[in-house]
N, C-alpha and C. Protein backbone atom coordinates (compact mmCIF):
# COMPACT_ATOMS: atom_id res chain seq x y z
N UNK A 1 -2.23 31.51 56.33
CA UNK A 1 -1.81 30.26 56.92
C UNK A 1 -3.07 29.47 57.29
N UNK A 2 -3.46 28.38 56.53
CA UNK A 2 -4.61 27.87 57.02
C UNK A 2 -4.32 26.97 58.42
N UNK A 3 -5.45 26.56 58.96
CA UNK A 3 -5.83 26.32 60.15
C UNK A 3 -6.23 24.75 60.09
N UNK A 4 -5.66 24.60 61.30
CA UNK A 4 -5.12 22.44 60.61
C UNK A 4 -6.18 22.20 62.09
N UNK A 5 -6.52 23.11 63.34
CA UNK A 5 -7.28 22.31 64.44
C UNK A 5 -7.37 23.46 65.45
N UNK A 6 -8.33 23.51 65.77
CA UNK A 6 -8.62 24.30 67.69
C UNK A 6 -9.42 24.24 68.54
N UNK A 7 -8.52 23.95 69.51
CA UNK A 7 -9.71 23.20 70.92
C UNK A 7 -8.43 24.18 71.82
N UNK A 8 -9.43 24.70 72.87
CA UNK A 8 -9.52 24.72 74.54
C UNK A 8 -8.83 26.29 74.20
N UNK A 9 -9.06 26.79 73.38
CA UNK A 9 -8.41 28.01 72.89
C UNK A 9 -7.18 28.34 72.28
N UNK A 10 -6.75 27.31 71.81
CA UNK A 10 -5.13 26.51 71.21
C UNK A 10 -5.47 26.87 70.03
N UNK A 11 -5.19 27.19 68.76
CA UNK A 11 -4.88 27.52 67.29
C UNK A 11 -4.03 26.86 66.81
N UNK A 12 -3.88 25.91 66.23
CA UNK A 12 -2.93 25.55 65.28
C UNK A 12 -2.94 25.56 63.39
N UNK A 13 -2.41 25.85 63.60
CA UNK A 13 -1.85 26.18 61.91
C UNK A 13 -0.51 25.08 61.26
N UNK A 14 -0.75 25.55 60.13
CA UNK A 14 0.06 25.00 58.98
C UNK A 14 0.40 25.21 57.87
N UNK A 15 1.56 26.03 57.50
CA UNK A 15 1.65 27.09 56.42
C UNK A 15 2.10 26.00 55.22
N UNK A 16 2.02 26.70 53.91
CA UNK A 16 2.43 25.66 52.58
C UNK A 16 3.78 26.18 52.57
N UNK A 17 4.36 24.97 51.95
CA UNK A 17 5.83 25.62 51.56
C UNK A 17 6.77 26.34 52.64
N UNK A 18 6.60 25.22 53.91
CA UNK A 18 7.05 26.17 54.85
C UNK A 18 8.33 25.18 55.53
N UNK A 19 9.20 24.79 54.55
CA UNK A 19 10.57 23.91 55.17
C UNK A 19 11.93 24.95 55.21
N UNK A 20 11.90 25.82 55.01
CA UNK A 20 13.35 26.65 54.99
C UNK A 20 13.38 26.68 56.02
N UNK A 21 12.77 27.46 57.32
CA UNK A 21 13.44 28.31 58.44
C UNK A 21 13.82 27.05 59.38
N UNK A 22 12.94 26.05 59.77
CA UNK A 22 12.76 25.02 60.56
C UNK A 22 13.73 23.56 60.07
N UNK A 23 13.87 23.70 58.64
CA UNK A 23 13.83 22.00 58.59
C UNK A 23 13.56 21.20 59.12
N UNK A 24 11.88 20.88 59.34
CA UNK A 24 11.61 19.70 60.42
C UNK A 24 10.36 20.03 60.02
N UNK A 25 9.49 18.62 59.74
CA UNK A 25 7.86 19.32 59.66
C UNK A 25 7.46 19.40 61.69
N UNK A 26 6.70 21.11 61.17
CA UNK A 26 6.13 21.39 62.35
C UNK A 26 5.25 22.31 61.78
N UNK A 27 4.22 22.40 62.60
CA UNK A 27 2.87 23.66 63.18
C UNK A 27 3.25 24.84 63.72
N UNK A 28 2.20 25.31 63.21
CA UNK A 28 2.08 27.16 64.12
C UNK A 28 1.30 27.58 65.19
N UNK A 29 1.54 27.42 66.50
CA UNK A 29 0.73 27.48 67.73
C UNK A 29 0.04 28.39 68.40
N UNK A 30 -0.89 28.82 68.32
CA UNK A 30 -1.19 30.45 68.96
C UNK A 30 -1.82 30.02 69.80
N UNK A 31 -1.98 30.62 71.48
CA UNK A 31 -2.48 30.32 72.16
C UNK A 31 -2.55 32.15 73.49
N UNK A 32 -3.64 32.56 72.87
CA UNK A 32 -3.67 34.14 73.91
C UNK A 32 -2.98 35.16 72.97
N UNK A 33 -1.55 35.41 73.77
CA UNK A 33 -0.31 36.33 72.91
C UNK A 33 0.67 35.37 73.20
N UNK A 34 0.54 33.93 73.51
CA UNK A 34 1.72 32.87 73.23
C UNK A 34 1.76 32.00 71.56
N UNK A 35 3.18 32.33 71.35
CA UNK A 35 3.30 31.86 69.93
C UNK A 35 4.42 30.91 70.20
N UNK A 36 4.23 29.84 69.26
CA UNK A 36 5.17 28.79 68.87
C UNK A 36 4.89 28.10 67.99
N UNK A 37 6.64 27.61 67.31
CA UNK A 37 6.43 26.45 66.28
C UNK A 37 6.76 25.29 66.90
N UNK A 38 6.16 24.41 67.01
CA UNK A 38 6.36 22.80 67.13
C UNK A 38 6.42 21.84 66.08
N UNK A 39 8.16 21.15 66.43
CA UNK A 39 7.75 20.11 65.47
C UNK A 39 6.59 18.71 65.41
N UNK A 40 6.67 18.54 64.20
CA UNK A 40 5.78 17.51 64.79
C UNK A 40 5.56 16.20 66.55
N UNK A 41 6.93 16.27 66.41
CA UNK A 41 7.56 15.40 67.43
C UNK A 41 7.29 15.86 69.02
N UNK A 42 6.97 17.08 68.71
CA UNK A 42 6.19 17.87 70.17
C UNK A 42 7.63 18.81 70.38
N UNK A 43 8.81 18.61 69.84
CA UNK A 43 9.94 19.23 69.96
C UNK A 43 9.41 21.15 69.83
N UNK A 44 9.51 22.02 70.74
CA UNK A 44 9.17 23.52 70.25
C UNK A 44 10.46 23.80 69.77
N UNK A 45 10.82 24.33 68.79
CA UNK A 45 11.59 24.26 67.78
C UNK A 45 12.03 26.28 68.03
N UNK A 46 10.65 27.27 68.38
CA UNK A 46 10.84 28.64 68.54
C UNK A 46 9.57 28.98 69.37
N UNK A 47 9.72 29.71 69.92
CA UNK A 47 8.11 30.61 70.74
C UNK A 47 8.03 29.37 72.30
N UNK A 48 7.30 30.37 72.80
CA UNK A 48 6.55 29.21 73.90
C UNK A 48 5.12 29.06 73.85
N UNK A 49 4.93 28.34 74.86
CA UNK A 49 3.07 27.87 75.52
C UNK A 49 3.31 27.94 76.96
N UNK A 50 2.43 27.83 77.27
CA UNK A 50 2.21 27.94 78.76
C UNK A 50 1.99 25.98 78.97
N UNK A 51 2.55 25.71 79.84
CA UNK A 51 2.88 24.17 80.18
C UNK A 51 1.67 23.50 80.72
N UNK A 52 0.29 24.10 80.58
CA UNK A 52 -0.81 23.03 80.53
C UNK A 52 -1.42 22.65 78.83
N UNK A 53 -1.04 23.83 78.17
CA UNK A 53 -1.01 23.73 77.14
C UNK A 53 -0.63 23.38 76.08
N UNK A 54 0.66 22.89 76.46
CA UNK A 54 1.56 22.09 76.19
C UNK A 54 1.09 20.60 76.03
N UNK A 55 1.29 20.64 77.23
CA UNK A 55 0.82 19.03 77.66
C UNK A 55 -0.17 18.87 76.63
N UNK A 56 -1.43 19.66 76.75
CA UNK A 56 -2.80 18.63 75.33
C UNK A 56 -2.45 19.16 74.50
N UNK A 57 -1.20 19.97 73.77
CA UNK A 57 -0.80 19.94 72.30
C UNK A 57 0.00 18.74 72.30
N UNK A 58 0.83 18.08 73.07
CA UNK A 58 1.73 16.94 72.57
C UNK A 58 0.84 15.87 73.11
N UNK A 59 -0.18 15.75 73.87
CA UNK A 59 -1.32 14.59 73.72
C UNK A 59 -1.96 14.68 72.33
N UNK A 60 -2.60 15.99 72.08
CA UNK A 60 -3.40 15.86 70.41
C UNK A 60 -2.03 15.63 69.19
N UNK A 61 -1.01 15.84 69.30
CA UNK A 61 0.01 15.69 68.38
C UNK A 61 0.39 13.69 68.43
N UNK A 62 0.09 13.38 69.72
CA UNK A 62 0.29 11.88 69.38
C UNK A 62 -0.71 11.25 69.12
N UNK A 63 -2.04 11.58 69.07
CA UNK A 63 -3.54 11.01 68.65
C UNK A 63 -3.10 10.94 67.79
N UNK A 64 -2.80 12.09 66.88
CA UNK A 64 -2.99 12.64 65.05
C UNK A 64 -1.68 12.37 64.29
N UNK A 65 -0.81 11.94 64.82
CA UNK A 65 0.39 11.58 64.12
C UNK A 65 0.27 11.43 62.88
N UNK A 66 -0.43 10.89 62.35
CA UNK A 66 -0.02 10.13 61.02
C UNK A 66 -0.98 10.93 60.32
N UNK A 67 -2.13 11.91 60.98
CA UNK A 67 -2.78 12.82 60.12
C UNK A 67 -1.58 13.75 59.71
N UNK A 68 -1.11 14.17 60.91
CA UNK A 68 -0.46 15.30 60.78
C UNK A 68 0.94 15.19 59.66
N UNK A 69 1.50 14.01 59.36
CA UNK A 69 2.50 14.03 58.90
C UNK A 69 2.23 13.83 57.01
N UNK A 70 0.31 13.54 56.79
CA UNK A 70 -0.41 13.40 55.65
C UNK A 70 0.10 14.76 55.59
N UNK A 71 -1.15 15.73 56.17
CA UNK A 71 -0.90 17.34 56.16
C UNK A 71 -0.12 18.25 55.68
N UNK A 72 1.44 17.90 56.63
CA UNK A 72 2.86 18.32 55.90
C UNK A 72 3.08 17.74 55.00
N UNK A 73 2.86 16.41 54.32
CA UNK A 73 3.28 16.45 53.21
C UNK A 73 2.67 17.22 51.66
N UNK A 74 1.34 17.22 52.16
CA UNK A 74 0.46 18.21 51.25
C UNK A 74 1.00 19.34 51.45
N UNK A 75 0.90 19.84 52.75
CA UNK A 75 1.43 21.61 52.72
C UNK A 75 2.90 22.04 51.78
N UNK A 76 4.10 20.56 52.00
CA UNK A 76 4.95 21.81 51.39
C UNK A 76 5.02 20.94 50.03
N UNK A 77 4.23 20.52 49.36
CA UNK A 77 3.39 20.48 48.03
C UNK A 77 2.90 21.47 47.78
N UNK A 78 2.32 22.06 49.03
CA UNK A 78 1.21 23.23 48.42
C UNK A 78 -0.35 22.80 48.08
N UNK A 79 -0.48 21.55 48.52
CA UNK A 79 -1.76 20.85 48.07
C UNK A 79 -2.67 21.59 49.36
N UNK A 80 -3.41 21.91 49.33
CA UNK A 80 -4.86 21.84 50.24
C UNK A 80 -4.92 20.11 51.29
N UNK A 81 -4.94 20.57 52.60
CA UNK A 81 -5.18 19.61 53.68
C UNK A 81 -6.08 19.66 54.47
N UNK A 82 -7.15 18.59 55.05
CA UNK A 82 -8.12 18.58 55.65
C UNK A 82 -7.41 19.16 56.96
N UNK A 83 -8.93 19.66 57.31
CA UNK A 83 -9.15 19.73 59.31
C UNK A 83 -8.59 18.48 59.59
N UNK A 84 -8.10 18.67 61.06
CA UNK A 84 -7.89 17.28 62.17
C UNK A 84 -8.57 18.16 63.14
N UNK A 85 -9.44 16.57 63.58
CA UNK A 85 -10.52 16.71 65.10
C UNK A 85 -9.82 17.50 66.46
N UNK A 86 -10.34 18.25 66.75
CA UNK A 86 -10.00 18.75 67.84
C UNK A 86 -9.69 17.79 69.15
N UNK A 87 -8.95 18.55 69.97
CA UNK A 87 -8.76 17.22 71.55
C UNK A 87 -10.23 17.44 71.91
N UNK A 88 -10.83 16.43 72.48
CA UNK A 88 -12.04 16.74 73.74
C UNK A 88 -11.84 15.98 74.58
């Protein structure tokens, strides 16, 4: 699963070909031993975060919007997608 951004110890990911389980483009969140998928929309769709963490994933999810929705469309292409800038 390549790796779409990580800041403040947050992991996010973005698998190819990954619309069955979810129907909804979303990310893969690792944060410690907290896991979640988020849709793009900041909606957590499965898993949790811990709620400061939260908060600057759905701040960096509304910076990058329109990266992020480039991204998914490459991923479930299967195309190769750039990094997005970390929050600072």
């Amino acid at each position: 699963m390549p790796e779409l951004s990580r800041f403040y110890g947050i992991v996010i990911k973005m698998m190819f070909n990954d619309n069955d389980r979810h129907h909804k483009p979303h990310i893969h969140v690792y944060y410690g031993e907290n896991e979640a998928s988020v849709a793009l929309d900041g909606t957590v769709l499965e898993g949790k975060l811990p709620q400061r963490q939260y908060r600057m994933l759905s701040g960096w999810l509304a910076i990058h919007e329109e990266e992020l929705y480039e991204a998914w469309n490459k991923a479930v292409r299967e195309i190769p997608f750039d990094k997005i800038k970390p929050l600072e």
